[in-house]
N, C-alpha and C. Protein backbone atom coordinates (compact mmCIF):
# COMPACT_ATOMS: atom_id res chain seq x y z
N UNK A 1 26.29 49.00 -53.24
CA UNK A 1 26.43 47.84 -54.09
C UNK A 1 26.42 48.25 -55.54
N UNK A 2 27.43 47.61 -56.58
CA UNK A 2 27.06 47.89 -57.60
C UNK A 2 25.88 47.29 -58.43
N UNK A 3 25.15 46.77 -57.74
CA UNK A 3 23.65 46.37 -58.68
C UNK A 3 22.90 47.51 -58.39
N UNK A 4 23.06 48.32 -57.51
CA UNK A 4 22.04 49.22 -56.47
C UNK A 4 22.23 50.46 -57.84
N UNK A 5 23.15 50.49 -57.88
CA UNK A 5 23.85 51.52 -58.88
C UNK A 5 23.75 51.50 -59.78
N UNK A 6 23.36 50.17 -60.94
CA UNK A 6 23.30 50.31 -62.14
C UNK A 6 21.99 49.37 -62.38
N UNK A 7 20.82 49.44 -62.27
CA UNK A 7 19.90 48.98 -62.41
C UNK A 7 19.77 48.21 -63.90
N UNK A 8 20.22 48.89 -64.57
CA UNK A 8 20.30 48.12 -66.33
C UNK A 8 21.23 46.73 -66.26
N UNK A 9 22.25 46.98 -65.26
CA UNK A 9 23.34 45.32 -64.65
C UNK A 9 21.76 44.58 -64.48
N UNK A 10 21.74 44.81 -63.43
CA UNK A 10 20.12 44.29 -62.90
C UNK A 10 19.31 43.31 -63.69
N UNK A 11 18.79 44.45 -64.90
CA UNK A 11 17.78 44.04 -65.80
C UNK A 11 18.59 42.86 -66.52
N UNK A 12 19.61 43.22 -67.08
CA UNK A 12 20.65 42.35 -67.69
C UNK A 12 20.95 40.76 -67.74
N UNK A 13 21.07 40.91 -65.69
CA UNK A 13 21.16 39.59 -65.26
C UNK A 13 20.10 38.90 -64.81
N UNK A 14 19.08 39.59 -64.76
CA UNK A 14 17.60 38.95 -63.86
C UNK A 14 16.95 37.98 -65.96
N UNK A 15 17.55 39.54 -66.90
CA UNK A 15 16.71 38.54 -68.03
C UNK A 15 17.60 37.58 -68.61
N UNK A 16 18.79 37.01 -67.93
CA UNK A 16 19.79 35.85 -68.19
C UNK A 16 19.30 34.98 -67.46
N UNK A 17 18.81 35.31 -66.34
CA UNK A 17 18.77 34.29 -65.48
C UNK A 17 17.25 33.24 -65.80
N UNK A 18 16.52 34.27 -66.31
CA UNK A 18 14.63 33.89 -66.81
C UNK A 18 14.88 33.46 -67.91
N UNK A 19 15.70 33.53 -68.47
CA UNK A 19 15.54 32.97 -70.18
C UNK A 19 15.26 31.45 -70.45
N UNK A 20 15.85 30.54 -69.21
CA UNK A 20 15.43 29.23 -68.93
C UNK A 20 14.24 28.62 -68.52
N UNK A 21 13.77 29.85 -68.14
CA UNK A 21 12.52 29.50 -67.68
C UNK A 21 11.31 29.33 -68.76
N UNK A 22 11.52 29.50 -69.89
CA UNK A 22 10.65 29.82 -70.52
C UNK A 22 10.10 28.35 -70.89
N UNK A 23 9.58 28.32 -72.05
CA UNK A 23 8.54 27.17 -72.66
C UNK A 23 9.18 26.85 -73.42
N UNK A 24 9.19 25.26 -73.09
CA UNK A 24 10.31 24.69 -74.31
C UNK A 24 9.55 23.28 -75.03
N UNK A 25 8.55 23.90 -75.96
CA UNK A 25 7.57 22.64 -76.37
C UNK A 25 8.47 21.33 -77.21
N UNK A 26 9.38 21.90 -77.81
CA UNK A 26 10.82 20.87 -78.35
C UNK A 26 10.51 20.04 -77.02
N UNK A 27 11.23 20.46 -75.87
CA UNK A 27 11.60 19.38 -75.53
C UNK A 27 10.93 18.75 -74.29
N UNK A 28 9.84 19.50 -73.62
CA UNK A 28 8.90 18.64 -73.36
C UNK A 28 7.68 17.62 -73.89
N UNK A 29 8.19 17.81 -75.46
CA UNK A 29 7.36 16.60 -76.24
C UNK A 29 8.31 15.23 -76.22
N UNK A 30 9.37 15.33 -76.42
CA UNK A 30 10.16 14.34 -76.10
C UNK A 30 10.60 13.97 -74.21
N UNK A 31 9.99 14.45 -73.64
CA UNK A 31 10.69 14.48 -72.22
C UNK A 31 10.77 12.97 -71.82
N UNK A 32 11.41 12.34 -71.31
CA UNK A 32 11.82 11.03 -71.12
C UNK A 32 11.56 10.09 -71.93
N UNK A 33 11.79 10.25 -73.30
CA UNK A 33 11.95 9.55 -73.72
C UNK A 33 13.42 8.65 -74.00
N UNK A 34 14.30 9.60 -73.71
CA UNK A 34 15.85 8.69 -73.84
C UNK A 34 15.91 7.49 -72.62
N UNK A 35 15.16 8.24 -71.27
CA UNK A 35 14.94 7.26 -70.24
C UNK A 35 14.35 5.58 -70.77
N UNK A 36 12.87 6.01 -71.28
CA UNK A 36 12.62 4.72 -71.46
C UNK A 36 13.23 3.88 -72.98
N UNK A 37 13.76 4.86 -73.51
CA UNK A 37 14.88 3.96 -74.94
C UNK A 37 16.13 3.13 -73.86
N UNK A 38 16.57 3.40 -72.66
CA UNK A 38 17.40 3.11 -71.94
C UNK A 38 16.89 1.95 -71.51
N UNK A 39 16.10 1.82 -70.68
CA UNK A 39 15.55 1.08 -69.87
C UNK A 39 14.85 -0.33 -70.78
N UNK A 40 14.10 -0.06 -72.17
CA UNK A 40 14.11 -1.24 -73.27
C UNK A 40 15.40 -2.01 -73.34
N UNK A 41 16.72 -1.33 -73.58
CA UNK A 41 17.45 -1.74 -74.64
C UNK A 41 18.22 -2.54 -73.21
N UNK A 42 18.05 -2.14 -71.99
CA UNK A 42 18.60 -3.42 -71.01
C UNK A 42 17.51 -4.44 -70.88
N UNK A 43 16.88 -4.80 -71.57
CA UNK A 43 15.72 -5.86 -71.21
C UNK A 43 15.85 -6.96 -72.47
N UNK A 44 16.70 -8.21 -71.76
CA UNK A 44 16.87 -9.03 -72.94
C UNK A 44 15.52 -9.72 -73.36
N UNK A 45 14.67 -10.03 -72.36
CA UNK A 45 13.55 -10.89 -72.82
C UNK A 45 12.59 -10.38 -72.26
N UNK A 46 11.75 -9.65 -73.04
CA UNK A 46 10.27 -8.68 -72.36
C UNK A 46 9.32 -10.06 -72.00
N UNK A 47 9.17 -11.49 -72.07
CA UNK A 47 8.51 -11.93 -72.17
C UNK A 47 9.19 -12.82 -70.86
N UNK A 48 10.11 -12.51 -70.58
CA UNK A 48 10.44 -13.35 -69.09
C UNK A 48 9.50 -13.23 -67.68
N UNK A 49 8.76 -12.73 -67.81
CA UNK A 49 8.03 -12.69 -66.50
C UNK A 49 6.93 -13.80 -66.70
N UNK A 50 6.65 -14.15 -67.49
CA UNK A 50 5.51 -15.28 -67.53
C UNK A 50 6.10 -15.94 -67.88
N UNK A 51 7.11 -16.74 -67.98
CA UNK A 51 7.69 -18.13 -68.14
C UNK A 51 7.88 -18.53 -66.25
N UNK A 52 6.83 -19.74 -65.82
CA UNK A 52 6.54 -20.15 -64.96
C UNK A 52 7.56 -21.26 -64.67
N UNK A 53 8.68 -21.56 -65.44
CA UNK A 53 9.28 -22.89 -65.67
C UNK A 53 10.22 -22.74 -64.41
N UNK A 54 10.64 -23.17 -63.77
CA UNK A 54 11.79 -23.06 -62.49
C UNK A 54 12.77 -22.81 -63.21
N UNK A 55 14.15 -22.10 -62.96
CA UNK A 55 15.67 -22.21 -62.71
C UNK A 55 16.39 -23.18 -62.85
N UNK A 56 17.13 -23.91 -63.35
CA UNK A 56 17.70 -24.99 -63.27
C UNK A 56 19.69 -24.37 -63.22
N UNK A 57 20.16 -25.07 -62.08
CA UNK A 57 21.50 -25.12 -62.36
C UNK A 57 22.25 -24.83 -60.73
N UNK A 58 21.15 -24.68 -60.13
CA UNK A 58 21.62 -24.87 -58.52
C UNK A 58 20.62 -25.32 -57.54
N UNK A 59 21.11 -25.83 -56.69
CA UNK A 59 20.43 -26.99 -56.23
C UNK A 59 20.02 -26.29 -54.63
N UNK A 60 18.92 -26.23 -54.13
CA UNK A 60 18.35 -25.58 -53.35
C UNK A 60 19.29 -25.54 -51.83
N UNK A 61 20.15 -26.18 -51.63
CA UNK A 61 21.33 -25.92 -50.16
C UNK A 61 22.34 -25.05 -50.71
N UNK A 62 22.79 -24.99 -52.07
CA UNK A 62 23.76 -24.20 -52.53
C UNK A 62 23.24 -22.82 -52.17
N UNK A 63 22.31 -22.70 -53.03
CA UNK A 63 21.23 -21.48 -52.88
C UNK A 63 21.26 -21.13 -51.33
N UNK A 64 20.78 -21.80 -50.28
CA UNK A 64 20.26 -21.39 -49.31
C UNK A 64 22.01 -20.77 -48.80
N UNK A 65 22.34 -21.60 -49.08
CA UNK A 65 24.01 -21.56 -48.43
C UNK A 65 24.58 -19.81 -48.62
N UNK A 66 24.59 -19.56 -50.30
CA UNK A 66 24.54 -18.17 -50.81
C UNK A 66 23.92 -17.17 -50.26
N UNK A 67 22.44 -17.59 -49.85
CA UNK A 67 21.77 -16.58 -49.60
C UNK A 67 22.38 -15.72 -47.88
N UNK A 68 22.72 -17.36 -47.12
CA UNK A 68 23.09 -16.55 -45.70
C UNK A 68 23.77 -16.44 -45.64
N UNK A 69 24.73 -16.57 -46.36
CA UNK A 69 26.44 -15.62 -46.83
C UNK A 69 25.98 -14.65 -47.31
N UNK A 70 25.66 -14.14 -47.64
CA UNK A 70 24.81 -12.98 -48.25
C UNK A 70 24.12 -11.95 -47.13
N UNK A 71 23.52 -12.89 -46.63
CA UNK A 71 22.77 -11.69 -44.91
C UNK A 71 23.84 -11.44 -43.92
N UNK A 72 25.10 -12.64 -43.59
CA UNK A 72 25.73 -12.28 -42.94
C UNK A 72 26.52 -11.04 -43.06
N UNK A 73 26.86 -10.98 -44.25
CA UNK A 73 27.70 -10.34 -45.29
C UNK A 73 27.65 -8.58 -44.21
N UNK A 74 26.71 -8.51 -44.42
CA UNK A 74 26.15 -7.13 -43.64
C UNK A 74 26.16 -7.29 -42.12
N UNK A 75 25.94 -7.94 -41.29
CA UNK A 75 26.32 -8.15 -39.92
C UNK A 75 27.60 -8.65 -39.55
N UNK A 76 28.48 -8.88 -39.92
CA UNK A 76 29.89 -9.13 -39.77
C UNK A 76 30.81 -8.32 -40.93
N UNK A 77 31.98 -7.69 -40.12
CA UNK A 77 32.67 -6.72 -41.02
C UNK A 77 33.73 -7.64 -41.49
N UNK A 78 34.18 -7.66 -42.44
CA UNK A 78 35.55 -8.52 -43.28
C UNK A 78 36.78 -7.57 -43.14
N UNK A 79 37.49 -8.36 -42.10
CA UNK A 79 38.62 -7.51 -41.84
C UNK A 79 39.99 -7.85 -43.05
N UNK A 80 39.49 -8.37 -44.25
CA UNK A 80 40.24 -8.20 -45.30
C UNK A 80 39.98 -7.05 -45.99
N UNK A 81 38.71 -6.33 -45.63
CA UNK A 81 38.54 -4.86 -46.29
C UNK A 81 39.24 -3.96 -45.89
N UNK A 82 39.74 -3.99 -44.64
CA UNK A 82 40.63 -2.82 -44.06
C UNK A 82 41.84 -3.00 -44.32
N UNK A 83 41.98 -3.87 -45.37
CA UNK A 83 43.41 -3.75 -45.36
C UNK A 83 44.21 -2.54 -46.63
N UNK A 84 45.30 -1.79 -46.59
CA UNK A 84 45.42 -1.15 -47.76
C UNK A 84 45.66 -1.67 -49.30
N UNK A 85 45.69 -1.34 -49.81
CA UNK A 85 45.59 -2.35 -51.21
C UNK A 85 47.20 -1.67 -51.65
N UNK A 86 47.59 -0.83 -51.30
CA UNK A 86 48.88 -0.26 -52.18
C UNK A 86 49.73 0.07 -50.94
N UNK A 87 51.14 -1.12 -50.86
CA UNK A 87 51.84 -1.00 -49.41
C UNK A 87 52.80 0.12 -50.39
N UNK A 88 53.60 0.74 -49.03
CA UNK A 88 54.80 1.07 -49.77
C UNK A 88 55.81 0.58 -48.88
N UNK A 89 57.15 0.30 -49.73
CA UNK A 89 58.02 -0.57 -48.69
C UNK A 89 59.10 0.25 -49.14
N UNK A 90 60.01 0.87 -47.73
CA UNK A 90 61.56 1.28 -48.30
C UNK A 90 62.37 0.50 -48.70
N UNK A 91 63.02 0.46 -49.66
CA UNK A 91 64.00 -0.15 -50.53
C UNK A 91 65.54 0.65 -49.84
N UNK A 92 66.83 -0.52 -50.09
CA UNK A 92 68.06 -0.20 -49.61
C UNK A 92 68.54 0.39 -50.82
């Protein structure tokens, strides 16, 4: 093998490969922080969880109606999904 043979290849690539390994106080002082800047900036109203007030704008059979269209959804396959979306047709 040529690693067997040139031991300095060796050293070469073993200290390329460790160089990542090292200590990176940069950026484990910041470590997730872009996560939770992410996760704020989708949150329109931090204060929505304690507003106790009901929903208004659908009426509880609509709802129910949605919901088991919704469960069925997964136990019955929609054989409009199998269909191809891009025919090709020979032309004269």
């Amino acid at each position: 093998m040529l690693i067997r043979r040139h031991p300095v290849l060796l050293a070469i690539i073993l200290a390329a490969l460790l160089q990542g390994c090292g200590s990176t106080p940069r950026f484990n002082k910041h470590f997730g922080t872009s996560v939770r800047a992410n996760l704020a900036a989708q949150v329109i109203d931090p204060a929505a969880a304690a507003n106790t007030n009901p929903v208004h704008g659908m009426d509880g059979a609509a709802a129910l109606a949605a919901q088991e269209r919704y469960q069925r959804s997964f136990k019955e396959s929609d054989p409009a999904a199998n269909q191809p979306l891009i025919t090709v047709s020979r032309g004269k």
